[in-house]
Structures are given as structure tokens and as C-alpha cells.
Protein backbone atom coordinates (compact mmCIF):
# COMPACT_ATOMS: atom_id res chain seq x y z
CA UNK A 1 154.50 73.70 39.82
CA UNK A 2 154.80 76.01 43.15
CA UNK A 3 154.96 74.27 46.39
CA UNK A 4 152.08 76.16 47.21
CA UNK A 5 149.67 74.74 44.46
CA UNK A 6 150.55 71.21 45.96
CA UNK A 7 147.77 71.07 48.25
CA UNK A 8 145.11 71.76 45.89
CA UNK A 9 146.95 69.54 43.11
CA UNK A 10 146.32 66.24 45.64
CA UNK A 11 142.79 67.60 46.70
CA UNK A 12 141.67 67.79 43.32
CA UNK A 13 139.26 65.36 41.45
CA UNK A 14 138.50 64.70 37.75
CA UNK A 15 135.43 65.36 36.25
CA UNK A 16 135.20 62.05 34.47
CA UNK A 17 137.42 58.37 34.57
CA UNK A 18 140.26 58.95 31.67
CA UNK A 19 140.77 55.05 29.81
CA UNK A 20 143.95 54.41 27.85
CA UNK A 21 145.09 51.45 26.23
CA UNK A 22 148.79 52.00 26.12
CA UNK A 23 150.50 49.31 24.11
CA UNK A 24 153.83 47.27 24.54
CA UNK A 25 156.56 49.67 25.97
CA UNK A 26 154.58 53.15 25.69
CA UNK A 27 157.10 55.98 27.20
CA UNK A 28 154.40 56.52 29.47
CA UNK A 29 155.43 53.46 31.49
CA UNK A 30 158.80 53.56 30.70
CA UNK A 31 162.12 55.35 32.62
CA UNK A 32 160.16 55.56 36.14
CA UNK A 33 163.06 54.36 39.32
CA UNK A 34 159.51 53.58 41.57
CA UNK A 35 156.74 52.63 39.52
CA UNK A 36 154.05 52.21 43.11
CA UNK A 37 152.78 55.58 41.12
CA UNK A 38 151.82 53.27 38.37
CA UNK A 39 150.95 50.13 39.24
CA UNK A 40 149.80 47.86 42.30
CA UNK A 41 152.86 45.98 44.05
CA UNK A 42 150.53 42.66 43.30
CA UNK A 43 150.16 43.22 39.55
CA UNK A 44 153.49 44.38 38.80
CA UNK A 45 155.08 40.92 37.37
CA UNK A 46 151.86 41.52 34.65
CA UNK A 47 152.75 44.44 33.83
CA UNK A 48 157.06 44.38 33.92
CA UNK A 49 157.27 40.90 32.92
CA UNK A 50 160.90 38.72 32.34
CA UNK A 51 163.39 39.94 29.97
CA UNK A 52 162.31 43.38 29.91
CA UNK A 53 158.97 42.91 28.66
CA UNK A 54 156.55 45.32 29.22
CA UNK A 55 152.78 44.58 28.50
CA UNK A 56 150.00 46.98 26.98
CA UNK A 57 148.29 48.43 29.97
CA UNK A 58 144.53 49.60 30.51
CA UNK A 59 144.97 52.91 32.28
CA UNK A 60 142.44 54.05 34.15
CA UNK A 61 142.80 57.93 35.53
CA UNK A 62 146.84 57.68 34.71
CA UNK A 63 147.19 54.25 36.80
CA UNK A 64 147.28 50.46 35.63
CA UNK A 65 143.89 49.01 35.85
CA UNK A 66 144.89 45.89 33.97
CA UNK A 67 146.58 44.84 30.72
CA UNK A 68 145.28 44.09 27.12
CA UNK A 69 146.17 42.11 23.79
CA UNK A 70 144.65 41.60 20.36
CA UNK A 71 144.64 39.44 17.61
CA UNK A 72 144.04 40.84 14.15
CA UNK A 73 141.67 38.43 12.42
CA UNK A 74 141.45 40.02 8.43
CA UNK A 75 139.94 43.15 8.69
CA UNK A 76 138.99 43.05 12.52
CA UNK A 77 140.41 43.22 15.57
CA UNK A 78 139.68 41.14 18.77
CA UNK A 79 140.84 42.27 21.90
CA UNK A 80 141.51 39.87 25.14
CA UNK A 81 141.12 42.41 28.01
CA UNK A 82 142.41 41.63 31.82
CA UNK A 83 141.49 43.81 34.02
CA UNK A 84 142.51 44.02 37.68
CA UNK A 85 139.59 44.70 39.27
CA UNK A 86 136.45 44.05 38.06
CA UNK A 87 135.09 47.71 35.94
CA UNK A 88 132.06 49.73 36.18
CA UNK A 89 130.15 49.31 33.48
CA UNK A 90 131.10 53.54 32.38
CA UNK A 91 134.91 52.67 32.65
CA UNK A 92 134.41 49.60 30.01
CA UNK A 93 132.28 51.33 27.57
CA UNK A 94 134.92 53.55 27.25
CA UNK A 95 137.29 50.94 27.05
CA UNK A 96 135.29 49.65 23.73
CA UNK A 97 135.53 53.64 22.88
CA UNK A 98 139.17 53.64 23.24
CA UNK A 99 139.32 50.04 21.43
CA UNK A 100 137.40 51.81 18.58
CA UNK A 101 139.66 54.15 17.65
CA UNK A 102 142.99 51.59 18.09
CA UNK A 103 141.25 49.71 15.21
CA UNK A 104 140.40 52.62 13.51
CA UNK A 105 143.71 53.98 13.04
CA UNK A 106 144.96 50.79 11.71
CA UNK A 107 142.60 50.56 9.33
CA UNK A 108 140.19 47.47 10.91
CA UNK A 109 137.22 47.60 13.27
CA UNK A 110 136.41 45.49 16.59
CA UNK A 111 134.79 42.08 16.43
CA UNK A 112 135.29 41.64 19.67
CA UNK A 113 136.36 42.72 23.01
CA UNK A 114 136.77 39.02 25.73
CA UNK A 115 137.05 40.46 29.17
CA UNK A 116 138.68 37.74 31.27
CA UNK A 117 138.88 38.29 35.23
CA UNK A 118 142.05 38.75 37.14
């Protein structure tokens, strides 16, 4: 990137929110010296836990917005989600989108999606 395209790099906006679930240790997390790009000072122990544990993260527009599990149960998958902050109702919808295609790709569908609050 030029120096010159910074300005207009920070000014910008996207069109729509961007939701990820990233699971345990996705490079996206990974190999960063200051993570305050990443992640809230207050939620960091839930995210970089003990041992080197790092938990699946809800992204929300390239930042952690909370962090995620699931249980396979047969063919379906529930999901325990924890978000941060409480989510608009268009962030979690796409959430269930994202959740979707997670259990698609391994073969299962959703159940269930439990959001507990932070």
C-alpha cells in the first residue's frame, strides 16, 4: 500500500458487517506481537486462554466479537455462541448463515444455535 492511500484506507467503510466463525487456532489470530487490532483488552483471557489455548472466535468486520463452540449430536450440530456485546439482529442471522455452512461442510446441519450473554 502507498502512504498516500492511507488516509482513504482508515476513512473507508464497508458496505455490509462481514461474520466469521474462525475455529481453535485459525492463522488468522495467530503470529500477531499486539493483538489490541484483534481483540478488546477485557476479552482477551477468552480469547488467548492458559497453555496456549486459543478459542474459536466470532469475527465481526475482521475483529473479535465473541467466541463459539459446538457439540456434534449424530447428524447435527449445536452451537453455544458468546458474544461480547449483545448483536443486532442482521449480524446474528448471519451468524446462523455462517453456522450453516460450518455444518454443511462437515456433512451435518444445525439443530441449534444457544446464544449465552457475556
Amino acid at each position: 500500500m502507498l502512504p498516500e492511500d492511507l488516509r482513504t484506507l482508515q476513512k473507508s467503510q464497508l458496505d455490509a458487517p462481514v461474520v466469521r466463525l474462525l475455529p481453535h487456532f485459525d492463522p488468522y489470530m495467530l503470529a500477531h506481537a499486539d493483538k489490541a487490532h484483534l481483540v478488546e483488552a477485557r476479552y482477551y483471557k477468552r480469547v488467548y486462554r492458559n497453555q496456549g489455548w486459543l478459542s474459536p472466535v466470532i469475527l465481526l468486520n475482521g475483529r473479535v466479537a465473541g467466541v463459539w463452540a459446538y457439540t456434534r449430536r449424530g447428524k447435527a450440530l449445536a452451537l453455544n455462541v458468546e458474544p461480547f456485546e449483545k448483536l443486532p439482529r442482521k449480524v446474528r442471522s448471519m451468524l446462523e448463515q455462517e453456522a450453516e455452512i460450518i455444518a454443511r461442510f462437515m456433512g451435518l446441519s444445525v439443530s441449534e444455535i444457544h446464544y449465552k450473554t457475556a
